[in-house]
Structure formats: C-alpha cells, structure tokens
C-alpha atoms as a PDB file:
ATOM      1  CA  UNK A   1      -6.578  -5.738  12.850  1.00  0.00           C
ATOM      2  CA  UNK A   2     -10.365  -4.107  12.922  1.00  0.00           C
ATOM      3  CA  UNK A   3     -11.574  -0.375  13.340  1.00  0.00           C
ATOM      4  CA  UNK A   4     -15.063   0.036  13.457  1.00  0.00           C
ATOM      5  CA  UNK A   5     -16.797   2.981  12.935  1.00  0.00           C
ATOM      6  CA  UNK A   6     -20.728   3.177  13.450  1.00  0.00           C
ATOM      7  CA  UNK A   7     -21.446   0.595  10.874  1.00  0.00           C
ATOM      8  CA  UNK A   8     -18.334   0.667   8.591  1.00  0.00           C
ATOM      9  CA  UNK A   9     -15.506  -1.759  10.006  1.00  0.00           C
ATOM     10  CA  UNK A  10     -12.041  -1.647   8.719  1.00  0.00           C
ATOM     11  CA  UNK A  11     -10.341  -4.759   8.256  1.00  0.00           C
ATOM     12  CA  UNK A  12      -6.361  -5.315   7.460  1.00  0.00           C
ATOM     13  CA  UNK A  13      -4.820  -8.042   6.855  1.00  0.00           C
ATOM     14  CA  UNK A  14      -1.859  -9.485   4.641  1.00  0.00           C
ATOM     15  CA  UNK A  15      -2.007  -9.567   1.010  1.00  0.00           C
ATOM     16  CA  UNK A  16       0.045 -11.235  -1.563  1.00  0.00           C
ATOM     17  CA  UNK A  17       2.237  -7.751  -2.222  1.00  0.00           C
ATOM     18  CA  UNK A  18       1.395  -5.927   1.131  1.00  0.00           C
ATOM     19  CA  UNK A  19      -1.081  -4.921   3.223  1.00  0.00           C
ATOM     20  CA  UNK A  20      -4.990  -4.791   1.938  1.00  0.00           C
ATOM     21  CA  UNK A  21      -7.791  -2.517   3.783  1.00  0.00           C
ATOM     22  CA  UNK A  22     -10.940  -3.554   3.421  1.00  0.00           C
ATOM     23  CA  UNK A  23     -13.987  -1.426   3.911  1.00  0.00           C
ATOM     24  CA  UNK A  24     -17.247  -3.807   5.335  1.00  0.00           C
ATOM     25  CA  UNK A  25     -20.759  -2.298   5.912  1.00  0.00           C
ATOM     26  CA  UNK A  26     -21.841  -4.670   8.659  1.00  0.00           C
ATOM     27  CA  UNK A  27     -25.289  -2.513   9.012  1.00  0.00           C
ATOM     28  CA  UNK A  28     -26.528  -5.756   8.310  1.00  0.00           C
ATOM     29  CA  UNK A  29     -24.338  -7.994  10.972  1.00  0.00           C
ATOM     30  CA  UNK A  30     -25.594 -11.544   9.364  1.00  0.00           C
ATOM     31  CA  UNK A  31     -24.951  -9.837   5.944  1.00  0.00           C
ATOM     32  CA  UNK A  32     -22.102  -7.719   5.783  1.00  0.00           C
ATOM     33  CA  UNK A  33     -20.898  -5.991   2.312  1.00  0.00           C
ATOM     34  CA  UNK A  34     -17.581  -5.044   1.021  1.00  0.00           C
ATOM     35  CA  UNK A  35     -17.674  -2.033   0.226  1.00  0.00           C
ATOM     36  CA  UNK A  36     -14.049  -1.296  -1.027  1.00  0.00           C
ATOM     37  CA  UNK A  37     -10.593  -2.857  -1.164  1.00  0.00           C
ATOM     38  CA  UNK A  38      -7.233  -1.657  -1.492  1.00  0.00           C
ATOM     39  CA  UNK A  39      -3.680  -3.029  -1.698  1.00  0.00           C
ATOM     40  CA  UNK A  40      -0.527  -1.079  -0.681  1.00  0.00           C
ATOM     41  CA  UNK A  41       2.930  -2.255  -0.867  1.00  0.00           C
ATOM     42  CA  UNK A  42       4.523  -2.789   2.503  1.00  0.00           C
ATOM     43  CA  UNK A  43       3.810  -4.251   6.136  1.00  0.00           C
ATOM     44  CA  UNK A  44       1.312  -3.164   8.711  1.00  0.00           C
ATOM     45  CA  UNK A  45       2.884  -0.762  11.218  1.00  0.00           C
ATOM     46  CA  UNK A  46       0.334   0.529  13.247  1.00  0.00           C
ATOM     47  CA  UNK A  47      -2.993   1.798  13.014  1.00  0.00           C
ATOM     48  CA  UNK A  48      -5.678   3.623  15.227  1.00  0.00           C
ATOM     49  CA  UNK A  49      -9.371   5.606  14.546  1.00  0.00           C
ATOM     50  CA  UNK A  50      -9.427   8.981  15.896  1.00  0.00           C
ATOM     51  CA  UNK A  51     -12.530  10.539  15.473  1.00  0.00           C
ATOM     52  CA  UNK A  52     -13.785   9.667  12.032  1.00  0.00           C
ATOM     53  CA  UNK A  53     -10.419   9.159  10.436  1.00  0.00           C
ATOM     54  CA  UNK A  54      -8.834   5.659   9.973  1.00  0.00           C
ATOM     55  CA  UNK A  55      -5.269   6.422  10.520  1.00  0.00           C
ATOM     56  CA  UNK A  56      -2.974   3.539   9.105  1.00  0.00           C
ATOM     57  CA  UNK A  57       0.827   3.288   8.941  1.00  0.00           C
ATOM     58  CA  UNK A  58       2.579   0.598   6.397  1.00  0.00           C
ATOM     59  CA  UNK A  59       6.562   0.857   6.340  1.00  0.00           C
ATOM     60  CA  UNK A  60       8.023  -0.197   2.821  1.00  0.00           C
ATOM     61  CA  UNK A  61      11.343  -0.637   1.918  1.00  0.00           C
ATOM     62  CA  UNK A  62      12.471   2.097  -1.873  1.00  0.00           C
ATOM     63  CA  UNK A  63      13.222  -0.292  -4.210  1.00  0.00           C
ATOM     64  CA  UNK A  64      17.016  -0.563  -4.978  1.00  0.00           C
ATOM     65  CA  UNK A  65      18.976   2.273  -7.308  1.00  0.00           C
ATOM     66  CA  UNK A  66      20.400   0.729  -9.966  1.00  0.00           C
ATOM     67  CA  UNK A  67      23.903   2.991 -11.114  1.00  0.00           C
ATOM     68  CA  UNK A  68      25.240   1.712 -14.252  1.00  0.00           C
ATOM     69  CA  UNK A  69      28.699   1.098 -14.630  1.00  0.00           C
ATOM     70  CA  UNK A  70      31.512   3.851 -16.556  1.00  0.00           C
ATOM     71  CA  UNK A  71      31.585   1.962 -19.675  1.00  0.00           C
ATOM     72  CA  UNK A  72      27.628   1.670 -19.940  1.00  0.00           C
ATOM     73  CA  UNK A  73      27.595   5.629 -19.121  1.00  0.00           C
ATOM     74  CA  UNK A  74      30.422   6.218 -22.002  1.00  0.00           C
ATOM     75  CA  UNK A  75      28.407   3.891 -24.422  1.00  0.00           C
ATOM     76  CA  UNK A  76      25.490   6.061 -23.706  1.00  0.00           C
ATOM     77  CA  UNK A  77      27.386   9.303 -24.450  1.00  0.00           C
ATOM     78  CA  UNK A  78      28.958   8.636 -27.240  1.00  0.00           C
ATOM     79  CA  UNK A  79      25.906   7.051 -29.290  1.00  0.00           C
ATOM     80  CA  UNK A  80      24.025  10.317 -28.450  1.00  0.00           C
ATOM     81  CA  UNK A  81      26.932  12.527 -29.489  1.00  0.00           C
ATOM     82  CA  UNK A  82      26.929  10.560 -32.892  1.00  0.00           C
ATOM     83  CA  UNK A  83      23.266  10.648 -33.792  1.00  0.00           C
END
C-alpha cells in the first residue's frame, strides 16, 4: 500500500516480524531516498492520509499468559519464606 504526501510517499509492505513503513522522498522521482524505516509487530489492517497525518492500523495478536502450575507457585513460596 502507498500514501503520498507532496513529496514524501509512504510505503507498507510485509516484513519478516510484521508490517514495515517506509518513509521515501521521491522529490527526486528518478532518485528517490529512504528516509526512515520502521517495523511493528502485526498485519496491515487498514490505512488512509487525512490531511497531513498517515493514519495506519496493524492488528496483533498479546502474546500467550503463561500461569504456572500449584506446585511451581508452592516451590516459589516456600524458598522465599526460608531465605
């Protein structure tokens, strides 16, 4: 997907862990620079430019709670009750 602004274009695309936004100046169309890059965790949901503001949605998943079992939470206990 691509947002342009003036002469700043917004690209996204797929990354190894998510979703990367790269900022291009394409002032220069035969030359464009990168400008910045960044990489957030998730898939691409939706995304739109209203007025000056690039507004992008990624949905991402919490990673899992982990609730250890009675006899790890006893274990615990009692080794801080004895030191």
């Amino acid at each position: 997907m691509l947002l342009l602004r003036g002469k700043r274009l917004l690209v996204m695309g797929r990354g190894e862990r998510g979703v990367v936004l790269t900022e291009v100046d394409v002032t220069t169309p035969s030359a464009p620079k990168v400008a910045r890059t960044m990489e957030l965790a998730g898939q691409l949901a939706s995304a739109r430019l209203h007025g000056g503001t690039a507004r992008v949605v990624v949905a991402s998943s919490p990673e899992p709670i982990i609730v250890p079992s009675v006899a790890t939470l006893r274990r615990r206990a009692k080794a801080t009750t004895t030191t």
